[in-house]
C-alpha atoms as a PDB file:
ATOM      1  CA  UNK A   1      17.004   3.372 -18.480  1.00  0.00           C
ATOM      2  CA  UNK A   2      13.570   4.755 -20.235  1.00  0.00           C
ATOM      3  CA  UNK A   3      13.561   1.652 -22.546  1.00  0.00           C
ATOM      4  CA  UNK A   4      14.401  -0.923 -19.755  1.00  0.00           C
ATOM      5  CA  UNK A   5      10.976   0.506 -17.369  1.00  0.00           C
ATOM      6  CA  UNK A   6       9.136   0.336 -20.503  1.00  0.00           C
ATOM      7  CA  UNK A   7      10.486  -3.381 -21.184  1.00  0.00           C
ATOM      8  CA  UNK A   8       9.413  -4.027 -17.205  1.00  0.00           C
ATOM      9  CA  UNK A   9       6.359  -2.395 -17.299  1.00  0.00           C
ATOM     10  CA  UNK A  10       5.108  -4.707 -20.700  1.00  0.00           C
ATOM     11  CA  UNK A  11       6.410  -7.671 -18.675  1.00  0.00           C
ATOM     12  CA  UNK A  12       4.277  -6.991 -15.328  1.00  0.00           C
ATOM     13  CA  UNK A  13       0.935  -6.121 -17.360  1.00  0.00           C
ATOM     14  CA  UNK A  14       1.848  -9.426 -19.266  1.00  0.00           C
ATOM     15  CA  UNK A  15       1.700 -11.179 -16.179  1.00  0.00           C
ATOM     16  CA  UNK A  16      -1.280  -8.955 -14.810  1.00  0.00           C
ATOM     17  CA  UNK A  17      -3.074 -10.422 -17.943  1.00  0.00           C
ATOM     18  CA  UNK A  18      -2.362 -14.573 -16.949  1.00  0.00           C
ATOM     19  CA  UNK A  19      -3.772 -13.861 -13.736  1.00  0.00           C
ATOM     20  CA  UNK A  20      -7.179 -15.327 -14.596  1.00  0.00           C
ATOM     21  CA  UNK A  21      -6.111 -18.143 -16.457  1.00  0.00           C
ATOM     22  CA  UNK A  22      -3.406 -18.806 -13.495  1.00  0.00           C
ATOM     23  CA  UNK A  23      -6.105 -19.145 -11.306  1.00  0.00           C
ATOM     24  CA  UNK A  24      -8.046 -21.789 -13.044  1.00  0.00           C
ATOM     25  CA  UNK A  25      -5.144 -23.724 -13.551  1.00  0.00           C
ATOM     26  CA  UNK A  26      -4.710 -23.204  -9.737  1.00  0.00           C
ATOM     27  CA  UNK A  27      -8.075 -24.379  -8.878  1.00  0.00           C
ATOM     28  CA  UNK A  28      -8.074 -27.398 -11.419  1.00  0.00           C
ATOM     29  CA  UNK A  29      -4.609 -28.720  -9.844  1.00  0.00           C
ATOM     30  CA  UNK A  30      -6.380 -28.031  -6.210  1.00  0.00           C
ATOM     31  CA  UNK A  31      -9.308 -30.594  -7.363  1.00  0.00           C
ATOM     32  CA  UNK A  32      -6.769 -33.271  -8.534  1.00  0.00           C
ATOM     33  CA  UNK A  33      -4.639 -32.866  -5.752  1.00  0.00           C
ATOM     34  CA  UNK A  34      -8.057 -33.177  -3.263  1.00  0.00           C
ATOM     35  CA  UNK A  35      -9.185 -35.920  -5.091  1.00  0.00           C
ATOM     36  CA  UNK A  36      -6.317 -38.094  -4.835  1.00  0.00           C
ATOM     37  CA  UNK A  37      -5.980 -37.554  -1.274  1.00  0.00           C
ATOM     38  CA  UNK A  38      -9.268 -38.274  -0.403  1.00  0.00           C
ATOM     39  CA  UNK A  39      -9.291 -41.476  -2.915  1.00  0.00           C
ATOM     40  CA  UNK A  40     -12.391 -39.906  -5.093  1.00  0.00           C
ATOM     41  CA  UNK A  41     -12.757 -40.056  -8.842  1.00  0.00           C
ATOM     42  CA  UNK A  42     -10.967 -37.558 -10.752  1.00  0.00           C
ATOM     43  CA  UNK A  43     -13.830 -34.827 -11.740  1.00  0.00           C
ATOM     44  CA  UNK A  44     -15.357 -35.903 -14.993  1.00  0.00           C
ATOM     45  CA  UNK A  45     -14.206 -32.407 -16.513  1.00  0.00           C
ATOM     46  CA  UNK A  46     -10.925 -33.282 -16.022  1.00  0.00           C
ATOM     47  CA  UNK A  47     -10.090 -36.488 -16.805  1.00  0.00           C
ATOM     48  CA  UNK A  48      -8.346 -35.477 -20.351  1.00  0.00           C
ATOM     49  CA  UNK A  49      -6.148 -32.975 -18.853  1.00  0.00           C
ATOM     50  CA  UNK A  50      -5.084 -35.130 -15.704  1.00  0.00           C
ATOM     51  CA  UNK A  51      -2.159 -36.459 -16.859  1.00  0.00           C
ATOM     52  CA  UNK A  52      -0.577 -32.924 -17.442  1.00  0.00           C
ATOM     53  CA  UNK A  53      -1.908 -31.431 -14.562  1.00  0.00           C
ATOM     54  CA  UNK A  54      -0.839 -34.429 -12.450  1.00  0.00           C
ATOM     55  CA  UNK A  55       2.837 -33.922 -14.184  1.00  0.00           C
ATOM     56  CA  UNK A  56       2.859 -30.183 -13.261  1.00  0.00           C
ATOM     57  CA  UNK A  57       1.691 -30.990  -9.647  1.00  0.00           C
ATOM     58  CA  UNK A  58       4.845 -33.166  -9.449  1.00  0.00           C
ATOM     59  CA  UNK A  59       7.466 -30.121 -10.337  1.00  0.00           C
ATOM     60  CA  UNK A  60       6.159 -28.036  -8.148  1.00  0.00           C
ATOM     61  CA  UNK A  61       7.083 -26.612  -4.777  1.00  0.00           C
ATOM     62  CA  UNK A  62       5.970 -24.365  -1.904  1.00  0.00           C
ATOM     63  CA  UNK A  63       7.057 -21.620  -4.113  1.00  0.00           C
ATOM     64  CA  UNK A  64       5.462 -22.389  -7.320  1.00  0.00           C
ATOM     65  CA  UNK A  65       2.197 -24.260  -5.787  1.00  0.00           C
ATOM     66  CA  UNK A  66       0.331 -21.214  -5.298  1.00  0.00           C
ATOM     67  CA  UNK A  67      -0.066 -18.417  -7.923  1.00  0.00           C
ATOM     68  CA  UNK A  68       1.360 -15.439  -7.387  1.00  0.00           C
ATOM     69  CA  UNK A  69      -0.704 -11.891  -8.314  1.00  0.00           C
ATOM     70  CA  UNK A  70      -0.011  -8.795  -9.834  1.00  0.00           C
ATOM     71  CA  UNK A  71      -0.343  -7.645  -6.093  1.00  0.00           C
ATOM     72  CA  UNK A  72       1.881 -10.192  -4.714  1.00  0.00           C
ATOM     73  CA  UNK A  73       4.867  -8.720  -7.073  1.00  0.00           C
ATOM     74  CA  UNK A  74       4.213  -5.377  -6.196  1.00  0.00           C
ATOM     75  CA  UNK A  75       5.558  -5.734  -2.800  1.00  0.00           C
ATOM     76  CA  UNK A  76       7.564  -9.198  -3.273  1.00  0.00           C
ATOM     77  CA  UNK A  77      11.111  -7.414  -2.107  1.00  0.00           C
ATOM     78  CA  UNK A  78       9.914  -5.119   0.437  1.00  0.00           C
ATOM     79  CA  UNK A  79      11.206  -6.956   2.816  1.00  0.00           C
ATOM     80  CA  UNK A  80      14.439  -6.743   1.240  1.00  0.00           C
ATOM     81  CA  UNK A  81      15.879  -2.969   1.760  1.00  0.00           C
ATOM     82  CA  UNK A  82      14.212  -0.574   3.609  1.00  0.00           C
ATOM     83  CA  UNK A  83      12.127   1.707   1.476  1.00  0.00           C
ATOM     84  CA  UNK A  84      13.480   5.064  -0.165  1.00  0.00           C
ATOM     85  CA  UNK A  85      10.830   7.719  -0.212  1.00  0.00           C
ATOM     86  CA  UNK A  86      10.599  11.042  -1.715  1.00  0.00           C
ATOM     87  CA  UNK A  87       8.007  13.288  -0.549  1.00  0.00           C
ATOM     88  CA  UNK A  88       7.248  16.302  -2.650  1.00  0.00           C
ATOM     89  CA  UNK A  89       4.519  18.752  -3.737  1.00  0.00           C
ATOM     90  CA  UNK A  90       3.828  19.887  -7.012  1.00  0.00           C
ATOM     91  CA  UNK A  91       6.022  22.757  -8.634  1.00  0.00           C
ATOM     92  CA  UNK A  92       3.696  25.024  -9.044  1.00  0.00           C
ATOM     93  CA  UNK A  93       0.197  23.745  -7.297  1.00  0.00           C
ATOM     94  CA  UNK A  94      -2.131  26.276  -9.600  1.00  0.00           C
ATOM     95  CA  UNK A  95      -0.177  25.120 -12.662  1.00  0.00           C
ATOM     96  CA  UNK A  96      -2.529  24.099 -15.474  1.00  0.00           C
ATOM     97  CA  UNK A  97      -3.258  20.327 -14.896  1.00  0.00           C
ATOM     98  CA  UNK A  98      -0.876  20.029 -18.262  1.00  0.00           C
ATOM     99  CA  UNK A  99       2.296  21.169 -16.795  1.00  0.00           C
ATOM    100  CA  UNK A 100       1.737  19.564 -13.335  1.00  0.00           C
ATOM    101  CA  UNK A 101       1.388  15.948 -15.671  1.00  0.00           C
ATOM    102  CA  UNK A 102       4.312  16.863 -16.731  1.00  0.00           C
ATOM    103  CA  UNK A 103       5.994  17.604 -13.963  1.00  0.00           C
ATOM    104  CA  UNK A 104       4.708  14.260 -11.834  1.00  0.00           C
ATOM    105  CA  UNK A 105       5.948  12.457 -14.674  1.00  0.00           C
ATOM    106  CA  UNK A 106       9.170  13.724 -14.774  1.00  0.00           C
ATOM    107  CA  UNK A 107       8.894  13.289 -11.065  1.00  0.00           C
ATOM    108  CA  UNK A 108       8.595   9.793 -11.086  1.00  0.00           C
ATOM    109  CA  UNK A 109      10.602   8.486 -14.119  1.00  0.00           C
ATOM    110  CA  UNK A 110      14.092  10.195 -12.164  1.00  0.00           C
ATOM    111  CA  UNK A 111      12.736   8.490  -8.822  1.00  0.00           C
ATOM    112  CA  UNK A 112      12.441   5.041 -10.735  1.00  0.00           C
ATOM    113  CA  UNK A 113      15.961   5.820 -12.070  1.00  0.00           C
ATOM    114  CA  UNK A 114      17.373   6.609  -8.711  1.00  0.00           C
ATOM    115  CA  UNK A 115      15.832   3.183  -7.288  1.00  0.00           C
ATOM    116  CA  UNK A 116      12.862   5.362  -5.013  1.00  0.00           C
ATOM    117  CA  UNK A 117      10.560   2.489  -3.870  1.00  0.00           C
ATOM    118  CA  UNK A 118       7.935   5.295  -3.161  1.00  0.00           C
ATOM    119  CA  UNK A 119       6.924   8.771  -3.989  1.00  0.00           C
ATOM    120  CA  UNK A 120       4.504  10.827  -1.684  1.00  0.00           C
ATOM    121  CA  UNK A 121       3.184  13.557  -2.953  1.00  0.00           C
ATOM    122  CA  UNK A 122       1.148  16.360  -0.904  1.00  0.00           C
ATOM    123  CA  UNK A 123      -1.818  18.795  -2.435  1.00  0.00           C
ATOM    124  CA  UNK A 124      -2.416  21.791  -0.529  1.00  0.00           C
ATOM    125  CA  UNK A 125      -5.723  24.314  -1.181  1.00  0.00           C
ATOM    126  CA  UNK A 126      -4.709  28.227   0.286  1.00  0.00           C
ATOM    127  CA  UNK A 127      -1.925  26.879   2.043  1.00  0.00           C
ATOM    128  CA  UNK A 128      -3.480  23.655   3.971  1.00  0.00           C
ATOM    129  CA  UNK A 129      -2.731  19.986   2.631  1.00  0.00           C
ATOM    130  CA  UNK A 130      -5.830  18.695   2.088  1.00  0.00           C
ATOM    131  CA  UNK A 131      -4.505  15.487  -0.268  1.00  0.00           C
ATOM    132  CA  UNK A 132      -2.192  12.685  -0.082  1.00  0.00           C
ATOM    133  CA  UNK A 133      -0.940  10.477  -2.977  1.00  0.00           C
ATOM    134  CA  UNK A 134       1.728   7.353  -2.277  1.00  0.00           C
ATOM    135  CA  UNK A 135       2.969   5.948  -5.859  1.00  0.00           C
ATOM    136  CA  UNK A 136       4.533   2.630  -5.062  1.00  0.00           C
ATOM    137  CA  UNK A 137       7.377   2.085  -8.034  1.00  0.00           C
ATOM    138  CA  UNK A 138       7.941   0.937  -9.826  1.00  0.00           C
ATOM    139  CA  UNK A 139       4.359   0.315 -11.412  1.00  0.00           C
ATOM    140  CA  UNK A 140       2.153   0.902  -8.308  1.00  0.00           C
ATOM    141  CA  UNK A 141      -0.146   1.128  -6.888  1.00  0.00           C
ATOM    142  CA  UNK A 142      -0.837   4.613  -6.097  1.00  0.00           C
ATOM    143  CA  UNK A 143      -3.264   5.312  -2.962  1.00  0.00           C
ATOM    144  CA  UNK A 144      -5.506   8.714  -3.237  1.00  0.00           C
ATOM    145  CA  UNK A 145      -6.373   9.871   0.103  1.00  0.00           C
ATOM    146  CA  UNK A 146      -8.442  13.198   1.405  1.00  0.00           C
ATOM    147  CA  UNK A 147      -6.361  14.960   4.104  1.00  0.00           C
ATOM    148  CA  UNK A 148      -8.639  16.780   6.791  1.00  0.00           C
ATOM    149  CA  UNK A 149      -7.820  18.691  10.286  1.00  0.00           C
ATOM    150  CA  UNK A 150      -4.575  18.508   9.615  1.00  0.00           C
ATOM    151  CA  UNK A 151      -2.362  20.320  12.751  1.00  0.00           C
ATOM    152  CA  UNK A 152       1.536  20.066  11.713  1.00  0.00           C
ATOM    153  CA  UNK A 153       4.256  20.295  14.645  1.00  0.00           C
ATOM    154  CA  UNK A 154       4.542  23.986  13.960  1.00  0.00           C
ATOM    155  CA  UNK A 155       1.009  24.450  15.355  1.00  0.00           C
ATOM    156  CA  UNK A 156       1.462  21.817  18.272  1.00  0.00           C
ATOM    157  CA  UNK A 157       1.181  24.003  21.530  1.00  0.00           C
ATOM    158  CA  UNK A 158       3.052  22.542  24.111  1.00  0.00           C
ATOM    159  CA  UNK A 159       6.122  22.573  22.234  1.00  0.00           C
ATOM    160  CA  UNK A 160       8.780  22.119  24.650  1.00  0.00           C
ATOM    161  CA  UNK A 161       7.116  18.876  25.779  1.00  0.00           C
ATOM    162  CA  UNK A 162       6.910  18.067  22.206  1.00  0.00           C
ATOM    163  CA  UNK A 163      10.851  17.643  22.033  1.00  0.00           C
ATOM    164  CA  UNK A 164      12.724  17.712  19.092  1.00  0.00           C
ATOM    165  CA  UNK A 165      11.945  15.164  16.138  1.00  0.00           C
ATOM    166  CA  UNK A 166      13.905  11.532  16.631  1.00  0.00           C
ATOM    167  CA  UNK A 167      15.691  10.427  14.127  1.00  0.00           C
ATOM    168  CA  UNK A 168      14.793   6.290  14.988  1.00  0.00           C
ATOM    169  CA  UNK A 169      12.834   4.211  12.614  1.00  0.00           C
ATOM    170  CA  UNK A 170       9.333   4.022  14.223  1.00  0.00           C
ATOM    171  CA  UNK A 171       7.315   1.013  15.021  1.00  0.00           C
ATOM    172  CA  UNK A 172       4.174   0.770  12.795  1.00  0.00           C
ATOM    173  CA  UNK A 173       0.528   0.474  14.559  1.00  0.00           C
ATOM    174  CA  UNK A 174      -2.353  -0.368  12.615  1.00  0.00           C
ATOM    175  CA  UNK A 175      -5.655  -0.606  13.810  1.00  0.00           C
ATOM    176  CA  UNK A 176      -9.353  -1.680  12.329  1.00  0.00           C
ATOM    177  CA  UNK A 177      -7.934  -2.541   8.962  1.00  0.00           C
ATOM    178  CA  UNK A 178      -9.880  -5.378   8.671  1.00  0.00           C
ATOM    179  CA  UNK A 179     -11.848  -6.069   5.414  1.00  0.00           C
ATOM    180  CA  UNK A 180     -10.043  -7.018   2.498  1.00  0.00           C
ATOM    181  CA  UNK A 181      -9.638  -3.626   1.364  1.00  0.00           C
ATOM    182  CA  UNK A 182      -8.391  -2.678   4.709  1.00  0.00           C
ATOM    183  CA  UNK A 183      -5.508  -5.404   4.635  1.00  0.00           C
ATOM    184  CA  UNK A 184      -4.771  -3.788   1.344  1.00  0.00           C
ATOM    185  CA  UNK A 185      -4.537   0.229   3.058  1.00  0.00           C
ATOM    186  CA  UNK A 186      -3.008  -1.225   5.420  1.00  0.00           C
ATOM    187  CA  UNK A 187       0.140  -2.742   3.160  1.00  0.00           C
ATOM    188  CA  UNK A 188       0.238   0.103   0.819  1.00  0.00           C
ATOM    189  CA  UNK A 189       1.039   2.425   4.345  1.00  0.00           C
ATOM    190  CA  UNK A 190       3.369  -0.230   6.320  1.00  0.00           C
ATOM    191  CA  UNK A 191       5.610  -0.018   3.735  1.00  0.00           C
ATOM    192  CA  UNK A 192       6.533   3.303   4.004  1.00  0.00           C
ATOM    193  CA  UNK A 193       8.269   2.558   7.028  1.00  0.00           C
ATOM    194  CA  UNK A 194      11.665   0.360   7.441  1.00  0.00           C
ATOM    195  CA  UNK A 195      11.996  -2.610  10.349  1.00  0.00           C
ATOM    196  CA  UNK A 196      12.347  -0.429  13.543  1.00  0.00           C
ATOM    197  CA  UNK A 197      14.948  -1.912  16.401  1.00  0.00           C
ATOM    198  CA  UNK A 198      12.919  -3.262  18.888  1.00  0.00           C
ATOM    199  CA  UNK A 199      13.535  -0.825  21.863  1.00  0.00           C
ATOM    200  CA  UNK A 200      13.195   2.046  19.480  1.00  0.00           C
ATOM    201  CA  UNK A 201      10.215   4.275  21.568  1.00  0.00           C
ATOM    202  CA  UNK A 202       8.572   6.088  18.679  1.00  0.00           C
ATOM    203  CA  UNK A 203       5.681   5.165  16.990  1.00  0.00           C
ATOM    204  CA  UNK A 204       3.474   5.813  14.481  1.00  0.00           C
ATOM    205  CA  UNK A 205      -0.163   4.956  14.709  1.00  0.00           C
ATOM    206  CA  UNK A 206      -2.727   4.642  11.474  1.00  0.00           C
ATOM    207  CA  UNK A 207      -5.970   4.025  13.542  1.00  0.00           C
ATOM    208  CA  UNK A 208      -9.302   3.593  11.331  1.00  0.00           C
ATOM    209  CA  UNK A 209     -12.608   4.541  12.520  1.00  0.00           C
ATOM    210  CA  UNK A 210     -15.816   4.468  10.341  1.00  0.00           C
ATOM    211  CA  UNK A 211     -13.571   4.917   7.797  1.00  0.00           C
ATOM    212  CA  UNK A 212     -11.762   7.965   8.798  1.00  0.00           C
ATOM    213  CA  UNK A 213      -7.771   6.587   9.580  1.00  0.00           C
ATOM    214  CA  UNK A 214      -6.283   8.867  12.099  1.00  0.00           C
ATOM    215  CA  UNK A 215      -2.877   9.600  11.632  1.00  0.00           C
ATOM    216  CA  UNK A 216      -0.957  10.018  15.216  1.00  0.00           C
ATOM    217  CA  UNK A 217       2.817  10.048  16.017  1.00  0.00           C
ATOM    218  CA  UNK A 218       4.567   9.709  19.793  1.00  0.00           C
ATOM    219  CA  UNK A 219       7.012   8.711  21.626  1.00  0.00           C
ATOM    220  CA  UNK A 220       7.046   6.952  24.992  1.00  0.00           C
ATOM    221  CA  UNK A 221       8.325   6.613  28.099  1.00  0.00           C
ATOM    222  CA  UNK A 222       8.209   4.675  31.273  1.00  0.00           C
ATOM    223  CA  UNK A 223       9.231   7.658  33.672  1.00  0.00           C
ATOM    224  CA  UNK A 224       7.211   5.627  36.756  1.00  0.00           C
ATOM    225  CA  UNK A 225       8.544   2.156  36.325  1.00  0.00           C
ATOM    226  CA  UNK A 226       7.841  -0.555  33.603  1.00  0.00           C
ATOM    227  CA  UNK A 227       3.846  -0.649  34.399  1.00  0.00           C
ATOM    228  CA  UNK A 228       3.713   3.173  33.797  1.00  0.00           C
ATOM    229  CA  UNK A 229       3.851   4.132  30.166  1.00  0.00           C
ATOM    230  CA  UNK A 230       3.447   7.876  29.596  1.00  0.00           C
ATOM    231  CA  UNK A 231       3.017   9.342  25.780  1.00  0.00           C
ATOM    232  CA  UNK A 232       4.218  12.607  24.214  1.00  0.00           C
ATOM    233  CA  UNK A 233       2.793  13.402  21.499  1.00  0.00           C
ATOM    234  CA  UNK A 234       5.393  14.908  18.679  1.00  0.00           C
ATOM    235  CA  UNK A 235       3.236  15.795  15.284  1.00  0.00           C
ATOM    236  CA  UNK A 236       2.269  16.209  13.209  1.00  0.00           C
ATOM    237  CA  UNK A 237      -1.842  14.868  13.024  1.00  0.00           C
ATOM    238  CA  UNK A 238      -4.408  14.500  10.799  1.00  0.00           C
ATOM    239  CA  UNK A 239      -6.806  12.281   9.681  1.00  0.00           C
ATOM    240  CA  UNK A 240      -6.961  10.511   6.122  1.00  0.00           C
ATOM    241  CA  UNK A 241     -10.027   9.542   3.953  1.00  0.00           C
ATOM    242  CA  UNK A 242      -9.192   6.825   1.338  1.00  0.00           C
ATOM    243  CA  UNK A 243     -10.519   8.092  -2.357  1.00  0.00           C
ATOM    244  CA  UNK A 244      -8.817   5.484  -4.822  1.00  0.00           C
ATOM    245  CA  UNK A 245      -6.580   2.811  -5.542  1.00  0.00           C
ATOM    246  CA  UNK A 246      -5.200   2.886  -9.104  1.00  0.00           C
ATOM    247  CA  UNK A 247      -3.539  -0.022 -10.485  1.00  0.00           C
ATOM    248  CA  UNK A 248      -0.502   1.669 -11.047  1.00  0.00           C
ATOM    249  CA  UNK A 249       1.441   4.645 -10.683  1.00  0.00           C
ATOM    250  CA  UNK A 250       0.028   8.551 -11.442  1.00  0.00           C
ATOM    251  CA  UNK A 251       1.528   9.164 -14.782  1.00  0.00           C
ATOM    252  CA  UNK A 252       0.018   6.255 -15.985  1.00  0.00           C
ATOM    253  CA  UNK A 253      -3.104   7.559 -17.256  1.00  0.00           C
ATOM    254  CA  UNK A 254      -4.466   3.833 -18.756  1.00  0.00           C
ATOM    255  CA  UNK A 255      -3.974   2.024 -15.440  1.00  0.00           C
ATOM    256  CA  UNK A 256      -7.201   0.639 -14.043  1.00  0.00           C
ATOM    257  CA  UNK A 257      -8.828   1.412 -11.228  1.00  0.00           C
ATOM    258  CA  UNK A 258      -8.850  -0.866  -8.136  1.00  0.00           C
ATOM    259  CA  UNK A 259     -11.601   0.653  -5.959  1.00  0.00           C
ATOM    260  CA  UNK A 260     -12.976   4.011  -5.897  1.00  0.00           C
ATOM    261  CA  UNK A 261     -15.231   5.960  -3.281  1.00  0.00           C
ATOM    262  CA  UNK A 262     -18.294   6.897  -5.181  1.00  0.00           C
ATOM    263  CA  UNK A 263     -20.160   9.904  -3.810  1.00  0.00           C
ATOM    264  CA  UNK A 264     -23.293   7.453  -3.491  1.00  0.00           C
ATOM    265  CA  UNK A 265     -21.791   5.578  -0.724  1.00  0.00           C
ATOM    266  CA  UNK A 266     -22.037   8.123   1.445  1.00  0.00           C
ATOM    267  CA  UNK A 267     -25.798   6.725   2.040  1.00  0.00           C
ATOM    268  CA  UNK A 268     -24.769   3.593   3.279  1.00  0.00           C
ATOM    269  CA  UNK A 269     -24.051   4.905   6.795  1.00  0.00           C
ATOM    270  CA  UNK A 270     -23.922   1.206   8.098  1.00  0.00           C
ATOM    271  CA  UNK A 271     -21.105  -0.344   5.659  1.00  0.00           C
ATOM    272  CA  UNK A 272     -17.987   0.182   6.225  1.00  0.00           C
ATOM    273  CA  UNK A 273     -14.903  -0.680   4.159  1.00  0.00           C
ATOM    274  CA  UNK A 274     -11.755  -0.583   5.749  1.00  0.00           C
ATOM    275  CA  UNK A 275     -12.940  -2.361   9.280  1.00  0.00           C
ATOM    276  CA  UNK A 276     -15.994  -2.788  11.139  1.00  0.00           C
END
């Protein structure tokens, strides 16, 4: 099983490393394919290779006719099973940082062997979480996120109108992920969650504000007829502050970085990066 996810994981970097040169074959086939249709002159650059490309334009189909990314594959059969999580913490949180490596990566190599399509792993400091990490497997990516005013059901007041947990897949709402970084929170965090049945009443809300994403979970009822919707809150609640994406998963210590918060960007009060 060890050599096989090696194997796999030299086959996705392989195709991780075409990207580029899939994309300019992508773009050259798009100016063909425009000029054609529009009855211009092939472009002057690529008169010697349009007989090829013209060839290759021919085989293709709606499956083939666009490139498909590194990011595109990491999700590709999502949509196929509903995902298998395992949510852990470390063994021993004030470990040295050597034996906790070693422990994540034993972690993850059994979850890859068991077929886990996720692994979520919570950091505490004195007893509070205060960090989130979702590894996407089988090769990423894995989302960093800072945990703060976290309130778990245990220290939700009103707990008999809490209710007891449902055991219903939930539908997914999220809001304000709008930038191209959002859209990519976003999918790394919708596919925690399986399809839900439509009439399920639970739901779990990931609502981003100046880049804060407030984590919220209910269920609902319509005790005064269909116009009257009343909410019960069930817990836990916290909000979530997006650190790093890392091109892979968090044993892999030579996978690239997507996009990291850098402690100058605190100054730019006015950008925002998930949604406006």
């Amino acid at each position: 099983m060890k050599r096989k996810n090696i194997r796999l994981l030299k086959e996705y970097l392989y195709r991780k490393s075409l990207e580029g040169k899939e994309r300019l074959l992508y773009e050259n086939k798009r100016k063909i394919r425009e000029a054609l249709q529009e009855g211009k002159p092939i472009p002057t650059e690529l008169r010697n290779e349009e007989a090829e490309l013209r060839r290759e334009i021919d085989l293709e189909d709606e499956n083939t006719a666009v490139p498909r990314t590194h990011i595109d594959d990491e999700y590709a059969k999502a949509a196929e099973r509903d995902p298998k999580i395992l949510i852990t913490t470390s063994r021993n949180p004030s470990a040295p940082l050597v034996q906790f490596a070693k422990v994540i990566s034993e972690i993850i190599e059994t979850c890859r062997a068991h077929d886990f399509t996720d692994v979520v792993l919570v950091h505490e400091n004195r007893g509070v979480p205060d960090g989130l990490f979702i590894i996407h497997l089988p090769f990423g990516p894995t989302a960093f996120f800072e945990l703060r005013n976290v309130v778990t059901r245990h220290d939700i007041k009103d707990k008999k109108a809490m209710g007891t947990m449902p055991q219903v897949y939930p539908h997914v709402i999220l809001d304000n992920f709008t930038t191209k970084l959002g859209e990519r929170t976003a999918n790394i965090l919708k596919h925690l969650f399986p399809v839900p049945k439509p009439d399920t009443k639970r739901i779990i809300t990931f609502a981003n504000q100046s880049d804060y994403i407030s984590f919220r979970h209910h269920t609902y009822g319509k005790h005064g007829g269909p116009k009257s919707i009343v909410l019960e809150e069930i817990g836990p609640r916290f909000e979530m502050r997006l650190f790093k994406i890392k091109l892979g998963t968090l044993d892999q210590t030579e996978a690239q970085d997507e996009w990291v918060f850098k402690p100058y960007m605190n100054t730019a009060k006015k950008q925002k990066f998930i949604g406006i």
